[in-house]
Protein backbone atom coordinates (compact mmCIF):
# COMPACT_ATOMS: atom_id res chain seq x y z
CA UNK A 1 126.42 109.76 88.33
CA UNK A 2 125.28 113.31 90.06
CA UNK A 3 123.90 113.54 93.52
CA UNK A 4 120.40 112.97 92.27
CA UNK A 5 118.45 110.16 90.71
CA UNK A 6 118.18 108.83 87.59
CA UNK A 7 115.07 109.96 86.37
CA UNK A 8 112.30 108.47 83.94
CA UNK A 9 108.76 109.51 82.84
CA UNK A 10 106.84 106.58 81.44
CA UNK A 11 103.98 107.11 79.04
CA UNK A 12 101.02 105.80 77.59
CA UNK A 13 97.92 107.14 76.96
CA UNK A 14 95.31 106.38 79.70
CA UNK A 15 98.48 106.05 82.55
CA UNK A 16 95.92 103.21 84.16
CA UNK A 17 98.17 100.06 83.43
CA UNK A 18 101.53 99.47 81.60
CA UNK A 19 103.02 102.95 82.77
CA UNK A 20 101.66 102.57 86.27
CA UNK A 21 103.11 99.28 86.71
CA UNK A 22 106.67 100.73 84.86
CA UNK A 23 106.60 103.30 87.39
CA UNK A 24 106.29 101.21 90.99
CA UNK A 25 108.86 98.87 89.92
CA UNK A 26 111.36 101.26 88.53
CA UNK A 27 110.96 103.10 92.23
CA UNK A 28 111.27 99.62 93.89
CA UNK A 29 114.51 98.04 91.88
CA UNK A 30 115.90 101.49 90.97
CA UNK A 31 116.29 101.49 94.70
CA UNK A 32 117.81 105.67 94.76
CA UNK A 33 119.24 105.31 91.53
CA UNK A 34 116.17 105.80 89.89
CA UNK A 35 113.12 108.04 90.48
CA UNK A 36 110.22 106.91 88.11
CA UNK A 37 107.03 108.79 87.34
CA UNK A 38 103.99 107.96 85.20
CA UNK A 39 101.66 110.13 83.07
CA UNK A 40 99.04 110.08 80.35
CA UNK A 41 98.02 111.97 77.40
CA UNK A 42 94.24 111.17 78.16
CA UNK A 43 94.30 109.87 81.41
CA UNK A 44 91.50 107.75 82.53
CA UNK A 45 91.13 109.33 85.43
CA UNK A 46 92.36 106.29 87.78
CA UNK A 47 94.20 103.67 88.01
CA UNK A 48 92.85 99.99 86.85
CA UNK A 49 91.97 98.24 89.81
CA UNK A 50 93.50 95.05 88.48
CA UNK A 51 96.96 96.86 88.23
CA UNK A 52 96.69 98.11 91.78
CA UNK A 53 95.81 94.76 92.68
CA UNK A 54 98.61 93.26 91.34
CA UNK A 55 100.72 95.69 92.71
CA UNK A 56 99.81 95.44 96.10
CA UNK A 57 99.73 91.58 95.85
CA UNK A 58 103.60 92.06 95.18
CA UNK A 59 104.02 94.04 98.64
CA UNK A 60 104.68 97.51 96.24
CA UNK A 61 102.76 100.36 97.99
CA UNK A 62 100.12 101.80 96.41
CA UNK A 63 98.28 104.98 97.54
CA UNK A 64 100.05 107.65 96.19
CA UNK A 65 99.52 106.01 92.49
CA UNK A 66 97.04 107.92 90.13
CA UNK A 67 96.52 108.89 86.52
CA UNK A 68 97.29 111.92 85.60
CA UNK A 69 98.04 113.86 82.65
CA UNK A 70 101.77 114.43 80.76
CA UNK A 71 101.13 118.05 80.93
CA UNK A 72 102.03 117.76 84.71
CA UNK A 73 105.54 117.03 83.50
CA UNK A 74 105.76 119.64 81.12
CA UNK A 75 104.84 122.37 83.37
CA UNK A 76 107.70 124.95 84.83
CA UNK A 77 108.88 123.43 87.76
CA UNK A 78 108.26 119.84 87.36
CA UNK A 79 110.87 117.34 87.99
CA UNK A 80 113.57 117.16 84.87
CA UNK A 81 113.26 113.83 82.96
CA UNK A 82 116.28 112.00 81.80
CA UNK A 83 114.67 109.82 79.73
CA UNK A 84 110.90 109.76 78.50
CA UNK A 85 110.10 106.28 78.08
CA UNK A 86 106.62 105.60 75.91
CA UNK A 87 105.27 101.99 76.52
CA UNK A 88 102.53 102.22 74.21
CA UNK A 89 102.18 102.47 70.60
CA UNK A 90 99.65 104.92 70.73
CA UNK A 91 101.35 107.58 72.95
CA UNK A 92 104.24 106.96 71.29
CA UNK A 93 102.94 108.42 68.10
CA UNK A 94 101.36 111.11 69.65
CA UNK A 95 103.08 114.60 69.69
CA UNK A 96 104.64 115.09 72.82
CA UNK A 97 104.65 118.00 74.76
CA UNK A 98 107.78 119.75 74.49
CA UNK A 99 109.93 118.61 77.80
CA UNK A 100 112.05 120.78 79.89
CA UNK A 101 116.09 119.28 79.53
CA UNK A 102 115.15 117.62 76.25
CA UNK A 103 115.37 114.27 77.65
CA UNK A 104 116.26 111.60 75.75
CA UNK A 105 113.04 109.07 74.50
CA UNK A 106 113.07 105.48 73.92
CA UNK A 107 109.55 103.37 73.23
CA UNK A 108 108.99 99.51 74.98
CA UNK A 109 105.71 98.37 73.17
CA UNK A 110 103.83 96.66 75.47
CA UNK A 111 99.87 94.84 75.17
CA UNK A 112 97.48 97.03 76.39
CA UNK A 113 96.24 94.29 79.65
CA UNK A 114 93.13 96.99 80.41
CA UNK A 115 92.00 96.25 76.85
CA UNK A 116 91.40 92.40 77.57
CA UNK A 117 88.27 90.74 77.43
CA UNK A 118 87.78 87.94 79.88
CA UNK A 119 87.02 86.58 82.94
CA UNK A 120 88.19 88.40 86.49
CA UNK A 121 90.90 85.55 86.66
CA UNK A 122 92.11 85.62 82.87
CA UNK A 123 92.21 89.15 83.14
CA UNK A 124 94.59 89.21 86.05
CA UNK A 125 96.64 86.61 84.21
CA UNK A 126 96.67 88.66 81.72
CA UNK A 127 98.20 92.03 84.22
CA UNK A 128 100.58 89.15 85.29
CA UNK A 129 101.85 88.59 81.94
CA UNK A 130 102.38 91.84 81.04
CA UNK A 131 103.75 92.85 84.27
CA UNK A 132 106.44 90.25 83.92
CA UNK A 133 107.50 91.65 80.75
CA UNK A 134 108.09 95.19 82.16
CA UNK A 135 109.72 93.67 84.82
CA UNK A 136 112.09 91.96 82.76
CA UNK A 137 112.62 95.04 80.97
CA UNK A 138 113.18 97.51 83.75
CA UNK A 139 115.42 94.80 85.38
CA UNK A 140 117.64 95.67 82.44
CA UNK A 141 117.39 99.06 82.37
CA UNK A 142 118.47 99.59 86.32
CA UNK A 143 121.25 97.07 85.79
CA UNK A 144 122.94 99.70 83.61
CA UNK A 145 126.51 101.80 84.45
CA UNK A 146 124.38 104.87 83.95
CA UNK A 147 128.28 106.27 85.66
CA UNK A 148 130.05 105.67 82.61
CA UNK A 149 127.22 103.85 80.38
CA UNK A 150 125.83 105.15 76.53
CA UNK A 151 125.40 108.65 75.58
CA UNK A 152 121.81 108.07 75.68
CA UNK A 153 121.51 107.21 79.16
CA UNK A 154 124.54 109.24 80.62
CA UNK A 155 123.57 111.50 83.28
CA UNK A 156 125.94 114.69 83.10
């Protein structure tokens, strides 16, 4: 692997939840491997409440987190993706801008927790859930020989 960090834009469309969470725990078990961003294509603006709760119930830091728009990512200068990751359905069927390095893409479907109707609590069961899932996920994903792994995920 190259002096520098493996790195991976996640995507969905309001960048409040699923890609915010994908983000802070890519950082945290990517541990220098792995340099994680998030973005929207119609950011909401912020980021849910219940996913920064979460997050900073789990001890991950929080205040540099925000929504923000995937044209940030597209723009000369911005940090070269290795892989664009979508973890929505609708972003991923979006057209994307067009991303400097043509980085590979992959999509992880993932329930939409800002979505659910309920009660404070069975709403933040709900984050839990869903959080566990990308967890799971991105625990597989930083496990990788990105040294001598797949094409896909090879750095050069």
């Amino acid at each position: 692997m190259a002096d520098q960090p493996f790195r991976v834009l996640f995507l969905c469309t309001g960048n409040s939840a699923r890609s915010v969470l994908a983000e802070a725990i890519t950082n945290r078990l990517g541990a220098g491997r792995f340099e994680a961003y998030s973005a929207g294509s119609m950011p909401a603006g912020q980021v849910n409440p219940f996913t920064l709760e979460l997050l900073q119930r789990h001890g991950y830091p929080t205040g540099h987190l925000r929504s923000k728009s995937w044209d940030e990512f597209a723009r000369p200068g911005a940090p070269v993706m290795d892989v664009i990751i979508t973890v929505c359905d609708n972003a991923a069927g979006e057209v994307c801008p067009v991303w400097p390095g043509h980085p590979a893409t992959a999509h992880w479907g993932f329930e939409d927790p800002a979505a659910f109707q309920g009660s404070p609590e069975e709403k933040r069961k709900r984050f839990a859930d869903i959080y566990q899932q990308i967890y799971r996920r991105i625990e597989e994903l930083v496990a990788l020989p990105l040294e001598s792994s797949t094409p896909l995920l090879a750095k050069n």
